[in-house]
Protein backbone atom coordinates (compact mmCIF):
# COMPACT_ATOMS: atom_id res chain seq x y z
CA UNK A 1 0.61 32.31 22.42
CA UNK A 2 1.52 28.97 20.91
CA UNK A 3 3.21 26.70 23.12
CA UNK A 4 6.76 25.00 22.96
CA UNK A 5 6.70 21.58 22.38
CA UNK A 6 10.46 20.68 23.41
CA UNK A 7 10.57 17.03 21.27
CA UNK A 8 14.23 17.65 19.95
CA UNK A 9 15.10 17.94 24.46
CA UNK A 10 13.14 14.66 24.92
CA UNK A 11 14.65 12.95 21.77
CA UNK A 12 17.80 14.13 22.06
CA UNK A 13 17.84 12.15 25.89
CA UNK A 14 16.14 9.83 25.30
CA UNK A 15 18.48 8.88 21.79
CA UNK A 16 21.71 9.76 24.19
CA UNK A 17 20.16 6.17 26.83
CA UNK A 18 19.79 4.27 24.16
CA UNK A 19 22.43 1.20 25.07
CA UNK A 20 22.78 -2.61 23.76
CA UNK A 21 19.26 -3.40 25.72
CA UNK A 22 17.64 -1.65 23.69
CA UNK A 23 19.10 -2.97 20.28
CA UNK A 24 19.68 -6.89 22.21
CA UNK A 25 18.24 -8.44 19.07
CA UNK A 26 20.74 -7.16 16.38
CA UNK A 27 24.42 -8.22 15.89
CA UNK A 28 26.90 -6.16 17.35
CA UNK A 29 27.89 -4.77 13.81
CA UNK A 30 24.25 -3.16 13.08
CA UNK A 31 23.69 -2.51 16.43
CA UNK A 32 26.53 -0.18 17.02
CA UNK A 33 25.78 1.52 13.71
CA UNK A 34 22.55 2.30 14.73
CA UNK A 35 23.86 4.05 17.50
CA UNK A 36 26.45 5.45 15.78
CA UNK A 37 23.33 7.47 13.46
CA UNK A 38 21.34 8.19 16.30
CA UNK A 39 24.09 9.98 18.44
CA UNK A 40 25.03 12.15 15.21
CA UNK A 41 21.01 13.20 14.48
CA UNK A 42 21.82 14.31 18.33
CA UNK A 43 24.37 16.16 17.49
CA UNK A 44 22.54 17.97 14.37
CA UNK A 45 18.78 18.22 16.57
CA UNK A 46 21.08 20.35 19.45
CA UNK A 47 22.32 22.94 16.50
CA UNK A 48 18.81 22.95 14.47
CA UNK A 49 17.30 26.20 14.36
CA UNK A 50 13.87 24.94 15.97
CA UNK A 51 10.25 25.47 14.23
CA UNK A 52 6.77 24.54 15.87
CA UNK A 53 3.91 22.93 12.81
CA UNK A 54 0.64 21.95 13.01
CA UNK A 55 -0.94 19.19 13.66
CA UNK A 56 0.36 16.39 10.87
CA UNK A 57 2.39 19.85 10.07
CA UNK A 58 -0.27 20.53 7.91
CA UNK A 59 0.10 24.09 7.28
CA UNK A 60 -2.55 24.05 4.85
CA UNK A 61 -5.58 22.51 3.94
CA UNK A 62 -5.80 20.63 1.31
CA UNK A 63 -7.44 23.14 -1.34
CA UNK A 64 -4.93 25.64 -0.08
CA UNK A 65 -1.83 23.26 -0.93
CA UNK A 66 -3.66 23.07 -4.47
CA UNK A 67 -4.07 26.44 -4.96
CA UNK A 68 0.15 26.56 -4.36
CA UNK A 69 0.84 23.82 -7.54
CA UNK A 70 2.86 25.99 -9.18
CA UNK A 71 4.82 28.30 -6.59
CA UNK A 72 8.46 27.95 -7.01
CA UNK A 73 10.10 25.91 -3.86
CA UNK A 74 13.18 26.46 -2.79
CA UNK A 75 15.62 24.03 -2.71
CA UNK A 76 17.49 25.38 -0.09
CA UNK A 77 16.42 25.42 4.13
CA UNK A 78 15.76 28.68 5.49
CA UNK A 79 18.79 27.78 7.84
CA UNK A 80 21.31 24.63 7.54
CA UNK A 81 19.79 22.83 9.92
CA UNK A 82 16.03 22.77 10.33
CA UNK A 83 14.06 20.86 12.71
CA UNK A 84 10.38 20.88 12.10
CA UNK A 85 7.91 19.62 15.38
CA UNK A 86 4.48 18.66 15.29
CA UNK A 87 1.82 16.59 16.97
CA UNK A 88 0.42 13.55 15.31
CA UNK A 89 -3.18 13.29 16.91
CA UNK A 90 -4.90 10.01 15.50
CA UNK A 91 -8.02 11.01 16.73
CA UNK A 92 -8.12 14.27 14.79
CA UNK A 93 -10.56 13.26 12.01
CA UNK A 94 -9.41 16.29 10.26
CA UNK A 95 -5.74 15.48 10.18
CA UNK A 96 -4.73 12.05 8.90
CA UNK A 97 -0.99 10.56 7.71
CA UNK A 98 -0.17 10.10 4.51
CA UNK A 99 0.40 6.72 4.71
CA UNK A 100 -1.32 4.30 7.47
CA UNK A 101 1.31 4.11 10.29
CA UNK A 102 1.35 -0.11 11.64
CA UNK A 103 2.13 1.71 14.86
CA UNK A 104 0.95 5.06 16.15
CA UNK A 105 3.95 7.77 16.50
CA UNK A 106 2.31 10.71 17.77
CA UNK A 107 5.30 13.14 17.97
CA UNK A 108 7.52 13.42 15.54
CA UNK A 109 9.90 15.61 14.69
CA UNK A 110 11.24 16.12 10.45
CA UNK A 111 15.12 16.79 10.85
CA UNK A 112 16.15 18.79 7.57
CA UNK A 113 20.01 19.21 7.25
CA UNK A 114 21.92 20.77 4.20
CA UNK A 115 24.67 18.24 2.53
CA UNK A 116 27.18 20.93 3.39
CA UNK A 117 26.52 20.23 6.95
CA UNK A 118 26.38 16.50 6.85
CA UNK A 119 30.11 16.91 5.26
CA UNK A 120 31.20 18.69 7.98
CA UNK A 121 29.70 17.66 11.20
CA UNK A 122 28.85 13.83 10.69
CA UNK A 123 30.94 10.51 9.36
CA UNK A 124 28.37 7.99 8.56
CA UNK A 125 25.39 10.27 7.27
CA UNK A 126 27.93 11.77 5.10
CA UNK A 127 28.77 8.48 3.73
CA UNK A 128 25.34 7.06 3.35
CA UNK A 129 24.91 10.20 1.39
CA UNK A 130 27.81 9.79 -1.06
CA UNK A 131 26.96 6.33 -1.67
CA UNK A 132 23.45 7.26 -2.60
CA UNK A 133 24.34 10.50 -4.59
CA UNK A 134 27.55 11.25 -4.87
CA UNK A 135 28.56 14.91 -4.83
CA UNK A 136 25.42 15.98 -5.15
CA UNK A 137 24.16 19.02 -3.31
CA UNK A 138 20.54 19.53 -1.65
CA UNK A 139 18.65 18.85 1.98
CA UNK A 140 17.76 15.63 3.70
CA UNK A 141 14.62 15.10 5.05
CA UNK A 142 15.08 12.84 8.19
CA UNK A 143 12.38 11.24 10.32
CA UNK A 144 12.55 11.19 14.14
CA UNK A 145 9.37 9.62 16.12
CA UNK A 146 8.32 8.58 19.12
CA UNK A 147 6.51 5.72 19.39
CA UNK A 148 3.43 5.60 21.53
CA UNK A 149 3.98 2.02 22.16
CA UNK A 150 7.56 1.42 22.91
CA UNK A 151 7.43 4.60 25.16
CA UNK A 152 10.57 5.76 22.72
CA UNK A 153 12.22 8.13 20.59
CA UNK A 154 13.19 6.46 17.64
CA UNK A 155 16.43 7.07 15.19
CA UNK A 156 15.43 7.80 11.19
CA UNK A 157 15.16 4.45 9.36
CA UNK A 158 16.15 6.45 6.10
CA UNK A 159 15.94 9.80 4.58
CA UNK A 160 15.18 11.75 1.83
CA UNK A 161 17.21 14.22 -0.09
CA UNK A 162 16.51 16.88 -2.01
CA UNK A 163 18.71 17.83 -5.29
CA UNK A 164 19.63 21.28 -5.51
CA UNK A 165 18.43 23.37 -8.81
CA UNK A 166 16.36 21.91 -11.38
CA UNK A 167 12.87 22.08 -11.55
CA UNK A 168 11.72 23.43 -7.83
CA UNK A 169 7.87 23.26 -7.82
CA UNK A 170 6.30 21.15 -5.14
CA UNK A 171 5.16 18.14 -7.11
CA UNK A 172 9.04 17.79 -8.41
CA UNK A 173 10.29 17.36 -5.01
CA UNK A 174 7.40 15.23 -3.67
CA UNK A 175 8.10 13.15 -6.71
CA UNK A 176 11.69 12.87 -7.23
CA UNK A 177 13.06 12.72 -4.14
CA UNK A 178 15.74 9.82 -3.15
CA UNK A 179 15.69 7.65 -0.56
CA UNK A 180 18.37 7.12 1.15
CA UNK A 181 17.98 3.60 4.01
CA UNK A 182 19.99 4.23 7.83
CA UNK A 183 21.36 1.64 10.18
CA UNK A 184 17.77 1.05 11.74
CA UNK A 185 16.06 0.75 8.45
CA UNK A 186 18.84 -1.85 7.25
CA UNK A 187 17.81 -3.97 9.73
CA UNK A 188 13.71 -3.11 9.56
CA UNK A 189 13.23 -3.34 6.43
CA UNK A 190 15.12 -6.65 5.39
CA UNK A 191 11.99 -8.40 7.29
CA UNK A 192 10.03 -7.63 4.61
CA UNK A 193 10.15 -8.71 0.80
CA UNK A 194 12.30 -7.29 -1.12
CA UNK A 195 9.63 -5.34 -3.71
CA UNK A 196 7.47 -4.20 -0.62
CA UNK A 197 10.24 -2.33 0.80
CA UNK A 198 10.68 0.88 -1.01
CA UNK A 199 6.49 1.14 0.14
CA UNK A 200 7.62 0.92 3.22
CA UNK A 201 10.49 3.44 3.15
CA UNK A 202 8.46 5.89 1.75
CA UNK A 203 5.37 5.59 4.59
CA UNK A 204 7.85 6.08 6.99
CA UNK A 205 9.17 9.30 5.26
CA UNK A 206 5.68 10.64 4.03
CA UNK A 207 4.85 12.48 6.73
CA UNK A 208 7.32 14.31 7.86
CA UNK A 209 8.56 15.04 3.81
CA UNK A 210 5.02 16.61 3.49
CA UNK A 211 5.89 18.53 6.76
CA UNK A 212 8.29 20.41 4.99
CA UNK A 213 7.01 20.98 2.11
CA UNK A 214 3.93 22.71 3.66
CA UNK A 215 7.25 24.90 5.61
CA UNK A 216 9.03 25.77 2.61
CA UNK A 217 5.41 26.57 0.33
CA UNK A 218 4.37 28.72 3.35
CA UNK A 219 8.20 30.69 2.93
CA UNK A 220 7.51 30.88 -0.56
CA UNK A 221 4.42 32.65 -0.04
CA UNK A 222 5.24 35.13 2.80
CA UNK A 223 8.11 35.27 3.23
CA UNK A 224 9.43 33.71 6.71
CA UNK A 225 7.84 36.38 9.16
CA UNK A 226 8.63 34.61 12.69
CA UNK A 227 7.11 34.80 15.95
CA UNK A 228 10.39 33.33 18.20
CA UNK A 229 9.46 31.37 22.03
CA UNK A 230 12.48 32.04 24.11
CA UNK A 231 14.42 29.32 25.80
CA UNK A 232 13.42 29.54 29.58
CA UNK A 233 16.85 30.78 30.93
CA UNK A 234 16.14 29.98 34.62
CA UNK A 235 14.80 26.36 33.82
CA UNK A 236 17.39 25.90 32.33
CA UNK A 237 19.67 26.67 34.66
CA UNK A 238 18.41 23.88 36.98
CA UNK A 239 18.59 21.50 33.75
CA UNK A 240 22.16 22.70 33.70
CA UNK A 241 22.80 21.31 37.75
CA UNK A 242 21.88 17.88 36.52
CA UNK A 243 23.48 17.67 33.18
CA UNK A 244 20.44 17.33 31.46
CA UNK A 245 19.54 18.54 27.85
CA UNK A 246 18.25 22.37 27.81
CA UNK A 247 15.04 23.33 26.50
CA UNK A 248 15.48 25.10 23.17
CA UNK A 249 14.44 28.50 21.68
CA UNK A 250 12.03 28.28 19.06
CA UNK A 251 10.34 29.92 16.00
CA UNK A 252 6.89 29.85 14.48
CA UNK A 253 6.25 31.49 10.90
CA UNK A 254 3.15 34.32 11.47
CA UNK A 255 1.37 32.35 8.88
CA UNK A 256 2.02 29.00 11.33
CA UNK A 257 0.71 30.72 14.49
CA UNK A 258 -2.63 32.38 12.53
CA UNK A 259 -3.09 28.55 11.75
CA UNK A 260 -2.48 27.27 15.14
CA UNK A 261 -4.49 29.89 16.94
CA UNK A 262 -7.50 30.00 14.57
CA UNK A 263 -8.46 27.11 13.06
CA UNK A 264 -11.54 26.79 10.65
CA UNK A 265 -14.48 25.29 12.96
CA UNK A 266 -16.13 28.43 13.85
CA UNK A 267 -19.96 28.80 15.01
CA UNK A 268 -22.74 29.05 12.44
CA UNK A 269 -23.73 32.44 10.88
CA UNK A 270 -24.17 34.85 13.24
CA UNK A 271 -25.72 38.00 11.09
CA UNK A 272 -24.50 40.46 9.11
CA UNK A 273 -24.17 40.84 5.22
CA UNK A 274 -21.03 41.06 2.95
CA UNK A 275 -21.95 44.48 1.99
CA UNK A 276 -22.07 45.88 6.14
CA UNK A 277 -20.62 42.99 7.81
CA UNK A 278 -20.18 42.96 11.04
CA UNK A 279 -17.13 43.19 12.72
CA UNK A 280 -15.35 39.72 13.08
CA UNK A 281 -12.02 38.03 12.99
CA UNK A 282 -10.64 36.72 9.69
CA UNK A 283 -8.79 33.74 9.59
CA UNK A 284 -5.47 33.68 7.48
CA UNK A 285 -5.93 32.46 4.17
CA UNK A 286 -4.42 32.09 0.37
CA UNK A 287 -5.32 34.05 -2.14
CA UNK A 288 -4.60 33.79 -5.61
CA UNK A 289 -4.04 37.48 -7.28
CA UNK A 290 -5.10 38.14 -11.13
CA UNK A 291 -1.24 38.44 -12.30
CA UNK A 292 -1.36 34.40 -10.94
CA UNK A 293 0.86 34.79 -8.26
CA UNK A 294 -0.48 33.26 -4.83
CA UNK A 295 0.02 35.19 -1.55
CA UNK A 296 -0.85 34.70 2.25
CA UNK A 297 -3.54 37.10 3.67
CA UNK A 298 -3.07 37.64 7.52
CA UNK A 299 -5.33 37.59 10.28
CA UNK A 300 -7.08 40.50 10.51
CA UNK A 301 -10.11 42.30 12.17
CA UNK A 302 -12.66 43.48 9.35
CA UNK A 303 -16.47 44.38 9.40
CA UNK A 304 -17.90 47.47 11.00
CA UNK A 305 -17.82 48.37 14.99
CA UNK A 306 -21.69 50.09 14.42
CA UNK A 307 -23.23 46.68 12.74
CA UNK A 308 -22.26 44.37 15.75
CA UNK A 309 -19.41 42.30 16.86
CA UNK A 310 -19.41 38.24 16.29
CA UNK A 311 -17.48 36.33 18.28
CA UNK A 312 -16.28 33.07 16.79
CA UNK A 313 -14.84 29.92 18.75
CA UNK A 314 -11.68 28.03 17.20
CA UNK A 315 -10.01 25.71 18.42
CA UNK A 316 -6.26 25.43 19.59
CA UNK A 317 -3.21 22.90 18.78
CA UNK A 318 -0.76 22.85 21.40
């Protein structure tokens, strides 16, 4: 059973302490707008309907992901607000950012919120998002990360969002997404020059924009089968006594928790021929049909009881 890893509770508390010591070195003007961001991303992170990724949420590998070039993405979350958590482990040699991180963040969490939503429910989000766009209609994509160093959760520096319509395969979004820079990114990114820092916007977006991609291909694909963690109600209960934030319910996509619980180091050959195999585990994996659609194939036990059993070692994200 894959494990809860309860980043939005720790965010969301640690985000709600953040106080003037912690922004001392900016003006009273940037500083209060950074809190100002952070306490609405609380706001959104305690509605988000909750989803557990792999590690780098790397759903697939990377001949999988290639195999899905032209599967139509939806432009639309599977719920209005999404929040996506994964580890980040930097010694994985199998799992690596998409851009070189300066410092190592190795939780992080990609909040996805519909513009409808931001309308409603937040004041400066929704303005940072009509001065960037407008009227127009989509999903932001919004970093939250804790740094390993600073022993902190830290607000998005910027987003990206997501036009509705259009053209809806996966290199279209990766490609024409727009930034959009927060409070905290207004004041990190003026220390650099002024044609490094779209570079630098984007490197702290990458990851968790490739997070949900690799969400909303796997969707597209098989359709959002979910295996849901309950919130522990008596836990709770004491979190409750001392006014701290509950842990949270979440959800992991069957095609997410065949990843998670069987991952592809397995032992060597261990006998047996394609035509009597013996009986073994399967690990999930994409298949492209002749008609040219893709499509998920599940777990599954195949191979025959009477030509032997292999057992196969994976290993386990938690």
């Amino acid at each position: 059973m894959t494990q809860p890893l309860n980043y939005c509770t720790h965010a969301c508390e640690n985000m709600k302490a953040l106080d003037d010591a912690i922004i001392r070195n900016e003006t009273k003007k940037v500083g209060r707008a950074i809190l100002a961001s952070a306490m609405e991303c609380i706001i959104l992170l305690e509605q988000a309907e909750k989803f557990i990724l792999p590690s780098w949420g790397k759903i697939f590998e990377q001949h999988e992901m290639e195999m899905c070039d032209e599967v139509q993405i939806p432009t639309r979350l599977p719920y209005p607000i999404v929040a996506l958590e994964f580890p980040c482990p930097y010694d994985d040699p199998r799992c690596e950012p998409m851009m070189p991180q300066e410092r190592q963040c190795s939780k992080r969490i990609a909040l996805c919120v519909e513009t409808e939503v931001l309308d409603e429910q937040t004041e400066m989000l929704a303005h940072i998002h009509q001065v960037h766009t407008g009227d127009m209609k989509g999903f932001y994509v919004f970093p939250i990360s804790y740094s390993d160093d600073l022993d902190l959760w830290i607000p998005p520096p910027a987003g990206m969002f997501f036009p509705r319509g259009g053209n809806e395969t996966m290199k279209a979004m990766s490609k024409h997404g727009l930034t959009a820079v927060l409070p905290l990114g207004f004041s990190a990114y003026k220390e650099y020059p002024e044609e490094e820092r779209p570079t630098r916007v984007m490197r702290d977006l990458s990851d968790e924009v490739f997070a949900t991609l690799h969400l909303l291909t796997a969707l597209a694909i098989d359709h959002g089968r979910y295996e849901t963690l309950p919130a522990p109600t008596k836990l709770n209960k004491k979190r409750a006594k001392k006014s701290r934030t509950p842990f949270y319910e979440y959800k992991v996509l069957d095609i997410v928790a065949d990843i998670l619980q069987a991952s592809p180091a397995a032992k060597p050959h261990q006998g047996g021929t394609h035509a009597s195999p013996r009986m073994h585990k399967r690990r999930g994996h994409i298949r492209r049909l002749r008609s040219g659609r893709t499509t998920w194939v599940r777990n599954m036990i195949v191979g025959k009881p009477t030509a032997g059993a292999v057992e196969k070692e994976y290993s386990v994200h938690e």
